[in-house]
C-alpha atoms as a PDB file:
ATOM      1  CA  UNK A   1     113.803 114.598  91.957  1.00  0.00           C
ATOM      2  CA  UNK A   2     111.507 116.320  89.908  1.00  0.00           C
ATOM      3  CA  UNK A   3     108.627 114.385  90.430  1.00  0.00           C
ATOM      4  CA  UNK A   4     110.301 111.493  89.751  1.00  0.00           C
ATOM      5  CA  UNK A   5     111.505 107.707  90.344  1.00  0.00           C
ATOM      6  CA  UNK A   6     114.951 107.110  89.280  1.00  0.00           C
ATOM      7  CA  UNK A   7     117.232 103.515  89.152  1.00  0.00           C
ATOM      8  CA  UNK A   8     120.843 103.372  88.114  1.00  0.00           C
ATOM      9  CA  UNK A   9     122.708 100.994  90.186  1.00  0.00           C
ATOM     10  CA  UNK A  10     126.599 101.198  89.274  1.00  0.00           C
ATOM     11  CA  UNK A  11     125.787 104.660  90.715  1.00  0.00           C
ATOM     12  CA  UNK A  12     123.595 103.501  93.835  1.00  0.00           C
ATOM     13  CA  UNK A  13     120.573 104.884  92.606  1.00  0.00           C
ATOM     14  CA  UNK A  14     117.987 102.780  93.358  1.00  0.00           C
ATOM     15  CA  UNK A  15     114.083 103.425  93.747  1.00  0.00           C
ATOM     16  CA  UNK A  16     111.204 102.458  96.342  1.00  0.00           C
ATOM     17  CA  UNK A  17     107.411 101.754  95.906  1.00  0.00           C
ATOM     18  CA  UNK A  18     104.685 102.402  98.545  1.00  0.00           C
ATOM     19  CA  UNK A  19     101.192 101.130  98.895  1.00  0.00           C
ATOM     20  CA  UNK A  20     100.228 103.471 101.354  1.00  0.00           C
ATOM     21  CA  UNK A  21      96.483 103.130 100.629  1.00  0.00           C
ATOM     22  CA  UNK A  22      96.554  99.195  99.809  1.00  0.00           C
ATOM     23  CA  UNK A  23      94.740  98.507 103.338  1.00  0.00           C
ATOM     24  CA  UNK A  24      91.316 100.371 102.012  1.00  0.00           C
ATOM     25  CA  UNK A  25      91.213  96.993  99.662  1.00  0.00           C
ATOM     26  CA  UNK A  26      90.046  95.217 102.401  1.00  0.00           C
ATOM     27  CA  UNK A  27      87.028  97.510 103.193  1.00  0.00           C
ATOM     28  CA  UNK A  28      85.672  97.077  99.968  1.00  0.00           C
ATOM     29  CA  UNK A  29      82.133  95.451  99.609  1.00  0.00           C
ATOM     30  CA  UNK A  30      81.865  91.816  99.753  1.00  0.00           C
ATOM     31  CA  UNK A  31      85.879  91.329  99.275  1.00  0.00           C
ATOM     32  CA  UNK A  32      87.008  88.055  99.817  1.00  0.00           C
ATOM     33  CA  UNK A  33      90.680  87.653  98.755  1.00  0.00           C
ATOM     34  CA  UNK A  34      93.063  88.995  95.790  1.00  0.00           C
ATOM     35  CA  UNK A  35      93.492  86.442  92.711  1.00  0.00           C
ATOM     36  CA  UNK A  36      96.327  88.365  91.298  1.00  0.00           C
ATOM     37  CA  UNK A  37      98.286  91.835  91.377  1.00  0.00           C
ATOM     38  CA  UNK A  38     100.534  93.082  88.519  1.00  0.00           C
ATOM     39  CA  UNK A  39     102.941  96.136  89.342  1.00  0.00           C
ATOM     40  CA  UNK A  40     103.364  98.016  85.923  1.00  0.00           C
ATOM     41  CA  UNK A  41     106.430 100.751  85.524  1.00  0.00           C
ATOM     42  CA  UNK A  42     106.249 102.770  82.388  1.00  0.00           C
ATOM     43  CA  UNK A  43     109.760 104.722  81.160  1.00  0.00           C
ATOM     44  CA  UNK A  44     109.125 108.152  80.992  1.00  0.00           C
ATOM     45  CA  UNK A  45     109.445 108.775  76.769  1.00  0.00           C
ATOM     46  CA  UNK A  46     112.625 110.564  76.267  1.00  0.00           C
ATOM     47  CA  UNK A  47     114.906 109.581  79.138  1.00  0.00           C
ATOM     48  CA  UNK A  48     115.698 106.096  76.999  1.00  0.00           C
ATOM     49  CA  UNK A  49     117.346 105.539  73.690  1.00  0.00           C
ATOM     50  CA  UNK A  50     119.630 103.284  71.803  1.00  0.00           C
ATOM     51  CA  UNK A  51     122.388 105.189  73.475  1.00  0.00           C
ATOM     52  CA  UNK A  52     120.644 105.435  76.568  1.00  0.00           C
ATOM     53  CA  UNK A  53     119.700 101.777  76.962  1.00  0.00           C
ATOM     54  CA  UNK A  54     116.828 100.265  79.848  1.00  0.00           C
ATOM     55  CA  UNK A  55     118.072  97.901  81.693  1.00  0.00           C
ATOM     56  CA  UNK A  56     117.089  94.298  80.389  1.00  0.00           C
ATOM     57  CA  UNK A  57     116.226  93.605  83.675  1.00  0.00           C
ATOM     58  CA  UNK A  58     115.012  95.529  87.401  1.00  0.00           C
ATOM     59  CA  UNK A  59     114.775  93.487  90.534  1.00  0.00           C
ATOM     60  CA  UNK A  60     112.320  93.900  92.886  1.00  0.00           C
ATOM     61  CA  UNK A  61     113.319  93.504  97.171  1.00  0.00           C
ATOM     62  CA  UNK A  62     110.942  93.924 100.159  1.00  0.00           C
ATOM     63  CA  UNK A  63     112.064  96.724 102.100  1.00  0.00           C
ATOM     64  CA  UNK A  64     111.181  98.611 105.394  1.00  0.00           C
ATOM     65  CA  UNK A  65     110.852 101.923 106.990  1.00  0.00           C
ATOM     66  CA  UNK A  66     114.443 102.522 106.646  1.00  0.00           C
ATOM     67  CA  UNK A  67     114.786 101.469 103.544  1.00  0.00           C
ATOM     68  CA  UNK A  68     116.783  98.123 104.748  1.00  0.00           C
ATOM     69  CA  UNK A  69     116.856  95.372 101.636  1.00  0.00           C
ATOM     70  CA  UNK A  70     114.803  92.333 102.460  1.00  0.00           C
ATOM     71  CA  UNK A  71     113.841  89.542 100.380  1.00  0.00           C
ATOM     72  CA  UNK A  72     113.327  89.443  96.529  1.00  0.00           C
ATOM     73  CA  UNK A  73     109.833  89.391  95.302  1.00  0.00           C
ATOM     74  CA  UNK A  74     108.873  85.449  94.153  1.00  0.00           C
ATOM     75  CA  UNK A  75     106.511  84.386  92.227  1.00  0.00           C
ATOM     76  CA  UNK A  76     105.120  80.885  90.671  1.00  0.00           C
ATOM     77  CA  UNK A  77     108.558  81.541  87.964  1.00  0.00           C
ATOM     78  CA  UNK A  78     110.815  82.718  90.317  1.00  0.00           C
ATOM     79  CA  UNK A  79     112.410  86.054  91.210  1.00  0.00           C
ATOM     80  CA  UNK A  80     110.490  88.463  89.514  1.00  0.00           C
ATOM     81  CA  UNK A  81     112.933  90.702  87.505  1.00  0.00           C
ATOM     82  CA  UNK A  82     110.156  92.772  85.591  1.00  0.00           C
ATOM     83  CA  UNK A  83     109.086  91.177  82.062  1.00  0.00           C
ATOM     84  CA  UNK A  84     110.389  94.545  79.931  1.00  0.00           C
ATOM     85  CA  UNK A  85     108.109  95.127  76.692  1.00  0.00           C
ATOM     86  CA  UNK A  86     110.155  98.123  74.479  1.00  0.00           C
ATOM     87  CA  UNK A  87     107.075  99.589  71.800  1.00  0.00           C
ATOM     88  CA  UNK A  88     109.840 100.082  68.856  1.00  0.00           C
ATOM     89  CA  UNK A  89     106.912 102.634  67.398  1.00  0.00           C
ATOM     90  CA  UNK A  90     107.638 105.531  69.950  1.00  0.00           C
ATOM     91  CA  UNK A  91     108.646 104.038  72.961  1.00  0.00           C
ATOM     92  CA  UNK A  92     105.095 105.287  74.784  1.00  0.00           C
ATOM     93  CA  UNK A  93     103.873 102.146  75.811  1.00  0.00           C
ATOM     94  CA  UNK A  94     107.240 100.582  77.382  1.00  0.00           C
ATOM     95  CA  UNK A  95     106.731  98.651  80.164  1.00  0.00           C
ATOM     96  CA  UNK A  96     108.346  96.690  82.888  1.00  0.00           C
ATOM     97  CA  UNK A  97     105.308  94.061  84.310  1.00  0.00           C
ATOM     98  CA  UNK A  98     105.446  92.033  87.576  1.00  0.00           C
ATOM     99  CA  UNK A  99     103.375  89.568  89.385  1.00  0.00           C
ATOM    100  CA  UNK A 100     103.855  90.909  92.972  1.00  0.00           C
ATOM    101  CA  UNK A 101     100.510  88.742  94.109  1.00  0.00           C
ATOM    102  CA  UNK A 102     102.339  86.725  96.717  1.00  0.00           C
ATOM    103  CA  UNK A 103     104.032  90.408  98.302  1.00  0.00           C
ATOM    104  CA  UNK A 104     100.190  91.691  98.416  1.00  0.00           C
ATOM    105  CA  UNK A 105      98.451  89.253 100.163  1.00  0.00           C
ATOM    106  CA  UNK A 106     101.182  89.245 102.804  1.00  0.00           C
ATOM    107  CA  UNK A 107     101.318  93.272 102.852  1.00  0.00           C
ATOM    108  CA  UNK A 108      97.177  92.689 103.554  1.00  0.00           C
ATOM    109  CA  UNK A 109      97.669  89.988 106.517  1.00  0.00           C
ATOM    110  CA  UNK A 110     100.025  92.760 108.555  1.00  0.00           C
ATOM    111  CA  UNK A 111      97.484  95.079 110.462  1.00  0.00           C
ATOM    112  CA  UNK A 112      98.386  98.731 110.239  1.00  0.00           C
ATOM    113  CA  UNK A 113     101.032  98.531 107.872  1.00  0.00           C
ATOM    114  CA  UNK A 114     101.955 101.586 105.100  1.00  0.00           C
ATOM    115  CA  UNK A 115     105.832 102.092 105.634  1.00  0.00           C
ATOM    116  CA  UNK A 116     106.568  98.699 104.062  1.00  0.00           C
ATOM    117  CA  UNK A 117     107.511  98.806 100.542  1.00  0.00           C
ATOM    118  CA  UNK A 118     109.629  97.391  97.457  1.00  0.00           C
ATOM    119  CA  UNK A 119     113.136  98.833  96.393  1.00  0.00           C
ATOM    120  CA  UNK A 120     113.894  98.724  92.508  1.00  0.00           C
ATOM    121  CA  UNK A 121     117.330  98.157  91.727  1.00  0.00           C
ATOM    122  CA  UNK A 122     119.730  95.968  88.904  1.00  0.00           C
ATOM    123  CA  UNK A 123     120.056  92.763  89.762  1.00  0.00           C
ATOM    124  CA  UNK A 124     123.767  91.545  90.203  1.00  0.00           C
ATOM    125  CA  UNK A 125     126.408  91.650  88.387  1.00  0.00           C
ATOM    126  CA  UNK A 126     124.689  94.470  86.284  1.00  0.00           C
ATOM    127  CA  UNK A 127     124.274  96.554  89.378  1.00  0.00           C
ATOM    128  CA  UNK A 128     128.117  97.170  89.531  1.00  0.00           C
ATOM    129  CA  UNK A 129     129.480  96.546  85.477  1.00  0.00           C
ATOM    130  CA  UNK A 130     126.376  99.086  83.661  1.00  0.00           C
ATOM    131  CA  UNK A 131     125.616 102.257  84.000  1.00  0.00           C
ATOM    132  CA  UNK A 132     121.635 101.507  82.474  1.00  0.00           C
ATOM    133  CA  UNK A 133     118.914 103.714  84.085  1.00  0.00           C
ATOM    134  CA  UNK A 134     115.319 104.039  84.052  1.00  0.00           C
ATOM    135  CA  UNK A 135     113.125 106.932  84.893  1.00  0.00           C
ATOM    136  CA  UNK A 136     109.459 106.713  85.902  1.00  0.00           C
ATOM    137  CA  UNK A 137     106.899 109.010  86.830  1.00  0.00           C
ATOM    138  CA  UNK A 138     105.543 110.274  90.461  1.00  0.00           C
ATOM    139  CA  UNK A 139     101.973 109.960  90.873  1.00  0.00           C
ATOM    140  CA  UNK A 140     101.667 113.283  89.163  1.00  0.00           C
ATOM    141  CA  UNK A 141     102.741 112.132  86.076  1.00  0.00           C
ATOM    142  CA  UNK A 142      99.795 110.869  84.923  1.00  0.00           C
ATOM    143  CA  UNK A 143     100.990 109.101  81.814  1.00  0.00           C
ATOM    144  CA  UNK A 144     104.528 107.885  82.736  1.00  0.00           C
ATOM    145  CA  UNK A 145     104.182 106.268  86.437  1.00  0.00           C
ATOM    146  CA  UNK A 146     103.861 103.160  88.458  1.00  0.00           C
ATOM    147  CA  UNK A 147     100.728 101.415  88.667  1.00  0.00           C
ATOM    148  CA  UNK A 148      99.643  98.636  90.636  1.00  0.00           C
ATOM    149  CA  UNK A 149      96.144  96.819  89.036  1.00  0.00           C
ATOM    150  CA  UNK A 150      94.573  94.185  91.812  1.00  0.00           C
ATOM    151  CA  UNK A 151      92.368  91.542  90.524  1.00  0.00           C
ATOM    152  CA  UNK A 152      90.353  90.262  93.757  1.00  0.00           C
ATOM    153  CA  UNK A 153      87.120  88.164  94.429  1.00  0.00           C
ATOM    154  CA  UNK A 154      84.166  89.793  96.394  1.00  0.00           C
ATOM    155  CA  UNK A 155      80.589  88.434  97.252  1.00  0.00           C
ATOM    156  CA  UNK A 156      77.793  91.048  95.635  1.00  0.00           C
ATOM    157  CA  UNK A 157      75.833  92.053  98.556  1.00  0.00           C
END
């Protein structure tokens, strides 16, 4: 896939995220709980344009091992469908933001858990009428990826 992440729907493309390592969070010194997480996908510059079009809007659904569709991801709004910021200046800080806080804590309270993960896809009825995509970056892509950032609490020791 050449090292990376791609979601077009009407074509059943659709892309999953891992936390493989999100269990070390809880070894950390003095942690005490997460306050907030916020998944951030950045469009690789150059696989959008005004001909190539983002979709407004990417859902986010719990998945498993085998990559069956579970819930959506909730927050305090509702169903988190990625708040998309387009940088008209060169396109290099696009984003697609989500509050996946509620999806972390519970991915921390299963013990031995790193198959788990969330499947990126159009939401309905854009999933079937549009042919949108968006491309992200692996974790080799330094510039263009996902990134999760995890706000938490912990007691200095």
């Amino acid at each position: 896939m050449n090292n990376a992440m791609y979601v077009q729907s009407a074509t059943g493309v659709q892309g999953k995220i891992t936390f493989p390592s999100l269990s070390t969070v809880l070894a950390l010194p003095g942690y005490l709980g997460i306050l907030r997480a916020q998944l951030i996908l950045k469009p690789v510059v150059g696989t959008f344009t005004p001909e190539l079009v983002l979709p407004p809007q990417l859902m986010l659904s719990q998945t498993d091992v085998s990559n069956q569709l579970g819930s959506p991801i909730v927050s305090a709004s509702g169903v988190e469908y990625g708040n998309l910021y387009i940088d008209y200046s060169g396109s290099s800080s696009t984003t697609y933001s989500y509050d996946i806080t509620n999806y972390i804590k519970q991915q921390l309270t299963i013990e031995g858990n790193n198959t788990d993960g969330l499947m990126l896809s159009l939401p309905s009825p854009s999933n079937y009428t549009t042919f949108n995509r968006a491309v992200f970056g692996d974790a080799t892509n330094k510039t263009y990826n996902v990134t999760l950032n995890l706000y938490y609490i912990s007691i200095p020791h």
